[in-house]
Protein backbone atom coordinates (compact mmCIF):
# COMPACT_ATOMS: atom_id res chain seq x y z
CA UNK A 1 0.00 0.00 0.00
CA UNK A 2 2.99 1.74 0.74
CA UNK A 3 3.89 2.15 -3.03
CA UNK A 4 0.04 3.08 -3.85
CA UNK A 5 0.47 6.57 -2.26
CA UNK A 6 3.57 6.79 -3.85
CA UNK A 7 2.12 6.14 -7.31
CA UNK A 8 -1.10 7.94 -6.66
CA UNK A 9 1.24 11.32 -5.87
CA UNK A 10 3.19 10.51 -8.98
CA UNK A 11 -0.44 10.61 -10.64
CA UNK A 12 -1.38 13.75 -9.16
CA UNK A 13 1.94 15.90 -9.80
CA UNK A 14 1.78 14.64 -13.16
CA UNK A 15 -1.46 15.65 -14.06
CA UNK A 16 -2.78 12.49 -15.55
CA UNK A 17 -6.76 11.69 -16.35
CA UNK A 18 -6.91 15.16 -16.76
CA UNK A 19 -9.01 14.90 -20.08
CA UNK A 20 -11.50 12.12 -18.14
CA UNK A 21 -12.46 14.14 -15.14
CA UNK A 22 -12.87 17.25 -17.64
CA UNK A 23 -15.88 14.72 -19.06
CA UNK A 24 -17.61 14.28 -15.63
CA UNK A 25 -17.11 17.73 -14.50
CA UNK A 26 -18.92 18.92 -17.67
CA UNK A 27 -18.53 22.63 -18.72
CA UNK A 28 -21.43 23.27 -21.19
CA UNK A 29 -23.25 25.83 -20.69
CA UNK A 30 -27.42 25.01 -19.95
CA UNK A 31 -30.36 26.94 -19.75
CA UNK A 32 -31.29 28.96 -16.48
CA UNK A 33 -33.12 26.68 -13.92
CA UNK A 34 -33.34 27.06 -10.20
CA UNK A 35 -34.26 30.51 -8.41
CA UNK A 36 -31.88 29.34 -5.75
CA UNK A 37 -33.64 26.66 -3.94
CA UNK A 38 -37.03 24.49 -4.21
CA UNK A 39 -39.41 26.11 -1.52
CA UNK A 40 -41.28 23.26 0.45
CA UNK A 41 -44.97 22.52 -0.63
CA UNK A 42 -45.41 24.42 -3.71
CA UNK A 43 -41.58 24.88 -4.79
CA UNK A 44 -42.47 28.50 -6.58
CA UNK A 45 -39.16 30.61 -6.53
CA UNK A 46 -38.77 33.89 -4.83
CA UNK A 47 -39.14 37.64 -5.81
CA UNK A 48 -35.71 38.95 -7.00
CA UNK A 49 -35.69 41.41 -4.22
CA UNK A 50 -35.72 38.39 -1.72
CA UNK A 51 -33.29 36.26 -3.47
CA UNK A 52 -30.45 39.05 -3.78
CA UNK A 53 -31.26 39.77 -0.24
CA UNK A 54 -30.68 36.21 0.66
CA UNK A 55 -26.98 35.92 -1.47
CA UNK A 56 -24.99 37.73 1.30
CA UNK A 57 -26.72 36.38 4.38
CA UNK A 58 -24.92 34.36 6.59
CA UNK A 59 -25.46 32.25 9.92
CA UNK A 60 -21.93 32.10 11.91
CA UNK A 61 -23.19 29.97 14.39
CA UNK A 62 -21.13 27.25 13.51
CA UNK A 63 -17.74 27.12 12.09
CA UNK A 64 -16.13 25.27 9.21
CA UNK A 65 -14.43 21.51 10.64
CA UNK A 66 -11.41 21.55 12.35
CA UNK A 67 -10.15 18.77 13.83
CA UNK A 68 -11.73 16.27 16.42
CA UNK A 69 -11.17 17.32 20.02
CA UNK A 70 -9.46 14.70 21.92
CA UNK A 71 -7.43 14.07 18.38
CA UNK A 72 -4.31 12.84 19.31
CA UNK A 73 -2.90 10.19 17.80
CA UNK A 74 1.15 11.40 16.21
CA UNK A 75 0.05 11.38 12.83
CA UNK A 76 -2.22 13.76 13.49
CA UNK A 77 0.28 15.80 15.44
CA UNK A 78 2.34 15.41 12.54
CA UNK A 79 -0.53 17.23 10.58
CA UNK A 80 -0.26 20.26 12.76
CA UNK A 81 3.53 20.65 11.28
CA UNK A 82 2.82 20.82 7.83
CA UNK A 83 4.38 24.04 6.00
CA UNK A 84 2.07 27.06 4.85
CA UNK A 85 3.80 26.73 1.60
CA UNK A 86 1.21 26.33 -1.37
CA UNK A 87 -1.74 23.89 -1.72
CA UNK A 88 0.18 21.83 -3.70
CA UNK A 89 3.34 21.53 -1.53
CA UNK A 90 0.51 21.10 1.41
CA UNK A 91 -1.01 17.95 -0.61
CA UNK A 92 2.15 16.45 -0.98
CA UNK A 93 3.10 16.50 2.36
CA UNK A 94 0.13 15.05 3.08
CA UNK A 95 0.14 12.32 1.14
CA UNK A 96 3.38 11.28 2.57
CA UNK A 97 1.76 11.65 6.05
CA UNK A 98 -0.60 9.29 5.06
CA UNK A 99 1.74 6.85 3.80
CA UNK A 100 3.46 7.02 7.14
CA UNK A 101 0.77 6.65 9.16
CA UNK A 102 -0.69 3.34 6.84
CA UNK A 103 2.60 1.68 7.12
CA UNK A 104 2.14 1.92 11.51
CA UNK A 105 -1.20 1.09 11.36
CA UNK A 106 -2.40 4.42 12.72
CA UNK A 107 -5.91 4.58 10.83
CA UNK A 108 -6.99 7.76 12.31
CA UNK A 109 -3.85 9.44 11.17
CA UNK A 110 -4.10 8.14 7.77
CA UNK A 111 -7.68 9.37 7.63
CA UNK A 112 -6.55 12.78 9.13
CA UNK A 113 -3.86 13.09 6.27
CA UNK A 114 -5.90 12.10 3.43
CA UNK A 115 -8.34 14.56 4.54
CA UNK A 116 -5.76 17.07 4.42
CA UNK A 117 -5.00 16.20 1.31
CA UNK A 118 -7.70 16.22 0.02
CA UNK A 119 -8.33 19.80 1.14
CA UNK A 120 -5.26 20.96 -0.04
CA UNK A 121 -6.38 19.78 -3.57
CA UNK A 122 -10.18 21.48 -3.32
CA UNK A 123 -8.55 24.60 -2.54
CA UNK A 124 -7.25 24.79 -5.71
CA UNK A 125 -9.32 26.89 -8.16
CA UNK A 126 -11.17 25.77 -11.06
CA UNK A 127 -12.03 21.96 -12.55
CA UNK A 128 -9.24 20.68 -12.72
CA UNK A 129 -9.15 20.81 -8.79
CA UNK A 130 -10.87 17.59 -8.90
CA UNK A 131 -8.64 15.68 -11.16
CA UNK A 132 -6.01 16.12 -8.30
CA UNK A 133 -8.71 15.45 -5.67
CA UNK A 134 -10.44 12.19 -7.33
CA UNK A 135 -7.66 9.61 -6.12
CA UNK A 136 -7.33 10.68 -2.77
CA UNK A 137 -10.68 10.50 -2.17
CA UNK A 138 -10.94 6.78 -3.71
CA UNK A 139 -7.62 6.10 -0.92
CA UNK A 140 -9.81 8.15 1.79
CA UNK A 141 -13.07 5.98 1.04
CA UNK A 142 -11.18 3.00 1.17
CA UNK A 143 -9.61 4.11 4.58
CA UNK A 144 -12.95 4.83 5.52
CA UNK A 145 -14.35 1.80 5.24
CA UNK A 146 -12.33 0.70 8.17
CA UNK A 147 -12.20 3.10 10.72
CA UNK A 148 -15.85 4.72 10.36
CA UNK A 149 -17.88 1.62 9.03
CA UNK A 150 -16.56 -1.50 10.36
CA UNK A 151 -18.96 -2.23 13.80
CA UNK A 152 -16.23 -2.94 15.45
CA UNK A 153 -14.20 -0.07 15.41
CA UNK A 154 -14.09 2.03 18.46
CA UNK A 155 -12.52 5.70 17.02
CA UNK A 156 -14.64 8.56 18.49
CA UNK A 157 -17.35 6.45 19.47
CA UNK A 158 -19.10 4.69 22.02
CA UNK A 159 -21.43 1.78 21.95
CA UNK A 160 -25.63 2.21 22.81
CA UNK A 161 -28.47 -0.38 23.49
CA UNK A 162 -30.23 -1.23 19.95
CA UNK A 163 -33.41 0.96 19.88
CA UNK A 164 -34.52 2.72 16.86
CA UNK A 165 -32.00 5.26 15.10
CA UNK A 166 -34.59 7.88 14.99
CA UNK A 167 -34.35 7.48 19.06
CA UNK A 168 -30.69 7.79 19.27
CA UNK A 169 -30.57 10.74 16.62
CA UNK A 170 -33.35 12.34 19.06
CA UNK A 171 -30.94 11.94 21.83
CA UNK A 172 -27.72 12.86 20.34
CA UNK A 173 -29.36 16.05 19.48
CA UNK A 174 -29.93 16.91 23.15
CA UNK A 175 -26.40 16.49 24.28
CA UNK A 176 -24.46 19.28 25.30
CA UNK A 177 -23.53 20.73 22.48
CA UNK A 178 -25.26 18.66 20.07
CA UNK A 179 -24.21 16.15 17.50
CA UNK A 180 -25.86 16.12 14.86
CA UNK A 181 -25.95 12.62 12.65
CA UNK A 182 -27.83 11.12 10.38
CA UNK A 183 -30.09 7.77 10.12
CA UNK A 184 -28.04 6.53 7.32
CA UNK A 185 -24.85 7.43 8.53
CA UNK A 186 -25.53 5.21 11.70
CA UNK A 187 -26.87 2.04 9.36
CA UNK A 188 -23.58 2.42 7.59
CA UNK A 189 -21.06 2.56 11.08
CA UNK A 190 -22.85 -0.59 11.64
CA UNK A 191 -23.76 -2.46 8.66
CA UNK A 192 -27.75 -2.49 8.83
CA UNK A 193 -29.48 -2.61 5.28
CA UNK A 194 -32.53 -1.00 6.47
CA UNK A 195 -32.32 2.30 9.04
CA UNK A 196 -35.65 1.32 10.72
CA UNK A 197 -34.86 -2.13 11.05
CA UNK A 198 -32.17 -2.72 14.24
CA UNK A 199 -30.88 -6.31 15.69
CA UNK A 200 -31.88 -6.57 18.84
CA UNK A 201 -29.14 -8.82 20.34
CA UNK A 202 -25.87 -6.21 19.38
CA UNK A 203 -25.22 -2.69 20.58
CA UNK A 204 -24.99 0.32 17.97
CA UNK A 205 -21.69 1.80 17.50
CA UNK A 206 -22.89 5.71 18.12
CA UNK A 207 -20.49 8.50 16.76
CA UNK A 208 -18.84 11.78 19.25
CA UNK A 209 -19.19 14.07 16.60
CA UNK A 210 -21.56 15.97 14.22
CA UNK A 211 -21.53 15.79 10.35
CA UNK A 212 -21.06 19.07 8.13
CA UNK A 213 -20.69 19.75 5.08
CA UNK A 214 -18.21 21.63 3.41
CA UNK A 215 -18.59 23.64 -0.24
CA UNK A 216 -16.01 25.45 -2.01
CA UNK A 217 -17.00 27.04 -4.53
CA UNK A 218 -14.06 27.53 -6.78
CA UNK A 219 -13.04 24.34 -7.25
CA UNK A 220 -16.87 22.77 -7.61
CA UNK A 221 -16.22 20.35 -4.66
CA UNK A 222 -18.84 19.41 -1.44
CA UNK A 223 -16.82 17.44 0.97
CA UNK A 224 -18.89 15.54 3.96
CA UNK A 225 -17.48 15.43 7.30
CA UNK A 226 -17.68 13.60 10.68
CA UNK A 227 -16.04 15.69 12.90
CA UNK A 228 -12.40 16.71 11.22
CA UNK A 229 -12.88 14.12 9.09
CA UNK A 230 -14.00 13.75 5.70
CA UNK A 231 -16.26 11.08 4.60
CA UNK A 232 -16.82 11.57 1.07
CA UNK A 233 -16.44 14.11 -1.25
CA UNK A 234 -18.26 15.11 -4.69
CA UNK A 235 -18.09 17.38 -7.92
CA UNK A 236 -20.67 20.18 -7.93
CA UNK A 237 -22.14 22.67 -9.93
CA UNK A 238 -22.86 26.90 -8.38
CA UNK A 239 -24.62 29.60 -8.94
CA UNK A 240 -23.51 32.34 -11.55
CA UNK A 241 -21.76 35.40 -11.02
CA UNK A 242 -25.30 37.08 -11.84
CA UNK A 243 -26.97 35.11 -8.81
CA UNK A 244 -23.92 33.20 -6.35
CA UNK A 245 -24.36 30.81 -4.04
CA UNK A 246 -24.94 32.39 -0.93
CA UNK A 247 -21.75 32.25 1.19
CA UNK A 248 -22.14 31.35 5.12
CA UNK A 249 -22.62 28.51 7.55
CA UNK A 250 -26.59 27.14 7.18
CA UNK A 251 -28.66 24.58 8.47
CA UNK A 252 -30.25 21.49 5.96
CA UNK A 253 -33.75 21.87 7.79
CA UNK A 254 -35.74 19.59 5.20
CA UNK A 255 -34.60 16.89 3.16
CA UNK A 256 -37.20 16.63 0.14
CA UNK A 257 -38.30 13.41 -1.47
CA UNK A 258 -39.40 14.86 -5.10
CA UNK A 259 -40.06 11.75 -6.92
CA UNK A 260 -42.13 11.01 -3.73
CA UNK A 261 -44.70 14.31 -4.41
CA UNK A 262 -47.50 14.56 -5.79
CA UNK A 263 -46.78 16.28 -8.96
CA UNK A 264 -48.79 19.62 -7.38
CA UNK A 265 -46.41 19.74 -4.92
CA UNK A 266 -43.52 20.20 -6.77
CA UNK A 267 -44.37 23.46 -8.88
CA UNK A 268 -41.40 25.35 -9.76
CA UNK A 269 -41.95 29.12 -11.42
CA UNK A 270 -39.18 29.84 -13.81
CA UNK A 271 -38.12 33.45 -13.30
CA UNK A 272 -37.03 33.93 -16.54
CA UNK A 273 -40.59 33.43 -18.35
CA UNK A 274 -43.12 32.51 -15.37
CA UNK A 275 -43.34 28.97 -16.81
CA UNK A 276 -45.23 26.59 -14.14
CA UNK A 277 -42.84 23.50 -14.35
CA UNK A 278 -43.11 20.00 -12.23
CA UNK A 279 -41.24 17.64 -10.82
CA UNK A 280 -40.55 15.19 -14.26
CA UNK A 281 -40.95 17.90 -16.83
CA UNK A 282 -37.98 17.59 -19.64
CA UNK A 283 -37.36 21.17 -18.44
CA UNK A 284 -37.94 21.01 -14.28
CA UNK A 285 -34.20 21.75 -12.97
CA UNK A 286 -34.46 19.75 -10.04
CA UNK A 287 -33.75 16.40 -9.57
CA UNK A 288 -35.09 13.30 -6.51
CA UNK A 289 -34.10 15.27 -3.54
CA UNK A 290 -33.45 18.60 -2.64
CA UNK A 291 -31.85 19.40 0.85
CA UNK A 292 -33.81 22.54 1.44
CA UNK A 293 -31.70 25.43 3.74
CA UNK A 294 -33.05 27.14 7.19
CA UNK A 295 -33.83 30.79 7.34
CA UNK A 296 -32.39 33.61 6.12
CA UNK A 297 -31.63 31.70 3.19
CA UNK A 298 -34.63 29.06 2.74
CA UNK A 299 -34.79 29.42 -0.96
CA UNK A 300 -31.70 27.35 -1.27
CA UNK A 301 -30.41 24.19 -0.77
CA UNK A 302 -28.96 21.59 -2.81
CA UNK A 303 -31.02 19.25 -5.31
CA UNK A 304 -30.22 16.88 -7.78
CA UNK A 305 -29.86 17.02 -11.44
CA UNK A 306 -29.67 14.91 -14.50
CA UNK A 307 -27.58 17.11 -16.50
CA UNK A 308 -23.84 15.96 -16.49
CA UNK A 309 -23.40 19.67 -17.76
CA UNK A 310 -23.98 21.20 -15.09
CA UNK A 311 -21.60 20.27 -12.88
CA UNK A 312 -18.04 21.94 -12.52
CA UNK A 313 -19.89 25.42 -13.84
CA UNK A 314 -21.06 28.20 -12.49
CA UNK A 315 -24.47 28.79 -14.09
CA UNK A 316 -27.34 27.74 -11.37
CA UNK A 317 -29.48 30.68 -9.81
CA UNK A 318 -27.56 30.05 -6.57
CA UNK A 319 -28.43 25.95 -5.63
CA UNK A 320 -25.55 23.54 -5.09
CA UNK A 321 -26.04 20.99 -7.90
CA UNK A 322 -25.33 17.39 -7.59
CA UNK A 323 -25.26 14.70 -10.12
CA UNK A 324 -28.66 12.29 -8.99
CA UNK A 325 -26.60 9.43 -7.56
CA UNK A 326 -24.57 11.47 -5.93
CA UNK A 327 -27.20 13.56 -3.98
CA UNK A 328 -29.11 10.58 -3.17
CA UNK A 329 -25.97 9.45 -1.49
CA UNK A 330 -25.50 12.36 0.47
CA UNK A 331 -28.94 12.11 1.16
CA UNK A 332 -28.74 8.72 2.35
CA UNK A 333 -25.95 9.94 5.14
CA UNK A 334 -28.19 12.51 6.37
CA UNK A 335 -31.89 11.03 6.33
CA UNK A 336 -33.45 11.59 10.13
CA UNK A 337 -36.79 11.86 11.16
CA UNK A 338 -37.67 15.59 11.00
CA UNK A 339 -35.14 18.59 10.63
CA UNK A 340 -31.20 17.36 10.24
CA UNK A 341 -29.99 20.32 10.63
CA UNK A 342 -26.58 19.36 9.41
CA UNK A 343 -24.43 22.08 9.11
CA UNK A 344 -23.38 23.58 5.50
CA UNK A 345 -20.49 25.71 4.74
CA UNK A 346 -20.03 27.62 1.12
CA UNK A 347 -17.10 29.05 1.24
């Protein structure tokens, strides 16, 4: 494994499958779609007046993920000592952290580099951004796999009686401060197939710290975190310079099941021409879910879409745009019964 970070950094420096990811990031242009956001029951866009009001509000209630308190394993220290030199010197470094901390068996510190790596490489501007980031994420998921979802593992978490998730989200969100998880996050740390169906002879591995999310918009990226830690990251599409995403910490406060609607429900007004579109239309911008933002800025969130175009550009009405399996994933971390209120940061 040893020699797979050391190829995978020859990959990155050298710049290869740069032509492949250009494909998936996409860089067409398509026509205007979203006013910002699906509302909830009817999704009908708001006046301009609200919607440039909403670009610059923020919520600073919560800050972007640092790292885990109680982090302390000497990888991680190592982390701490990494040069402010650029984001690619900072990637590198990183990646040799990781290497490091694979070939001692520290887990946590591997998964602390490769998150710093992978960071490093999303704060580089523009597409390309992601051709860097792709393998690092592949070597973070497969990391992943064994520290966060393996039942067994004890990282920054502790172990509950088996009653329903949507009981032990309830009372995770009463803790002091809060930590805020997700249904399917918690069937993934310990292997169920169903959220709402739970052995009843094994305790639950529980997690110690909340999930955010993390966009940047110049490099088209939306990383998921568990604490300092990044889960899983994806390519993404913004708004336009005419209408940006709004920039700020929110709150996800609905998750939206579109294809689950009635087709009334899911009205969408096109600014442009006050078309009435729905959910299924050839021309309706938004895709199975949408994860629908908390006040000030409730006329955005992030949706789905079917248009491989759309992603790595700049051209939405101020939504963060996911490919459809990919926001069904995310989706699929988050789903709780009533509000998440997971954490998003557009930077």
């Amino acid at each position: 494994m040893r020699s797979l970070f050391l190829g995978l950094l020859f990959l990155i420096l050298a710049g290869v499958a740069g032509y492949a990811s250009f494909q998936r990031w996409g860089g067409k242009k398509v026509n205007a779609e979203e006013t910002g956001a699906a509302q909830s029951r009817p999704l009908t866009g708001p006046a301009p007046s609200t919607q440039n009001a909403s670009q610059n509000a923020t919520n600073t209630a919560v800050v972007r993920p640092a790292g885990s308190a109680g982090d302390a394993s000497a990888a991680n220290a190592d982390i701490t000592k990494i040069a402010p030199a650029s984001a690619a010197d900072r990637m590198e470094q990183a990646i040799s952290l990781a290497a490091a901390a694979e070939a001692s068996s520290d887990l946590p510190g591997q998964a602390r580099a490769l998150t710093t790596a992978l960071e490093a490489a999303l704060s580089m501007e523009g597409k390309p951004a992601w051709t860097r980031a792709e393998p690092i994420a592949a070597a973070l998921a497969a990391t992943n796999e064994k520290l966060w979802f393996n039942p067994d593992a004890t990282f920054r978490s502790t172990t509950e009686k088996p009653v329903a998730l949507a009981k032990i989200i309830s009372q995770l969100a009463k803790k002091d401060p809060p930590v805020r998880v997700g249904t399917g996050l918690l069937a993934r740390m310990n292997k169920l197939s169903d959220p709402d169906i739970v052995p009843g002879h094994k305790r639950l591995r529980v997690p110690q710290d909340s999930m955010s999310i993390t966009v940047r918009r110049g490099s088209f990226s939306l990383i998921l975190y568990l604490g300092g830690y990044a889960i899983e990251a994806f390519p993404v599409g913004v708004g336009k310079p005419s209408s940006p995403s709004p920039v700020g910490s929110f709150e996800i406060r609905e998750i939206q099941h579109l294809d689950k609607y009635k087709r009334e429900a899911t009205k969408w007004i096109r600014p442009d021409d006050g078309k009435e579109l729905y959910y299924g239309d050839a021309e309706y911008p938004f895709g199975k879910r949408f994860l629908k933002f908390g006040e000030p800025v409730e006329h955005y969130g992030i949706h789905g879409t079917d248009r491989d175009d759309a992603i790595g550009a700049a051209i939405s009405h101020g939504c963060i745009r996911m490919l459809n399996r990919d926001v069904e994933r995310l989706a699929g971390f988050l789903d709780a019964a009533g509000s998440p209120r997971i954490v998003v940061r557009i930077e």
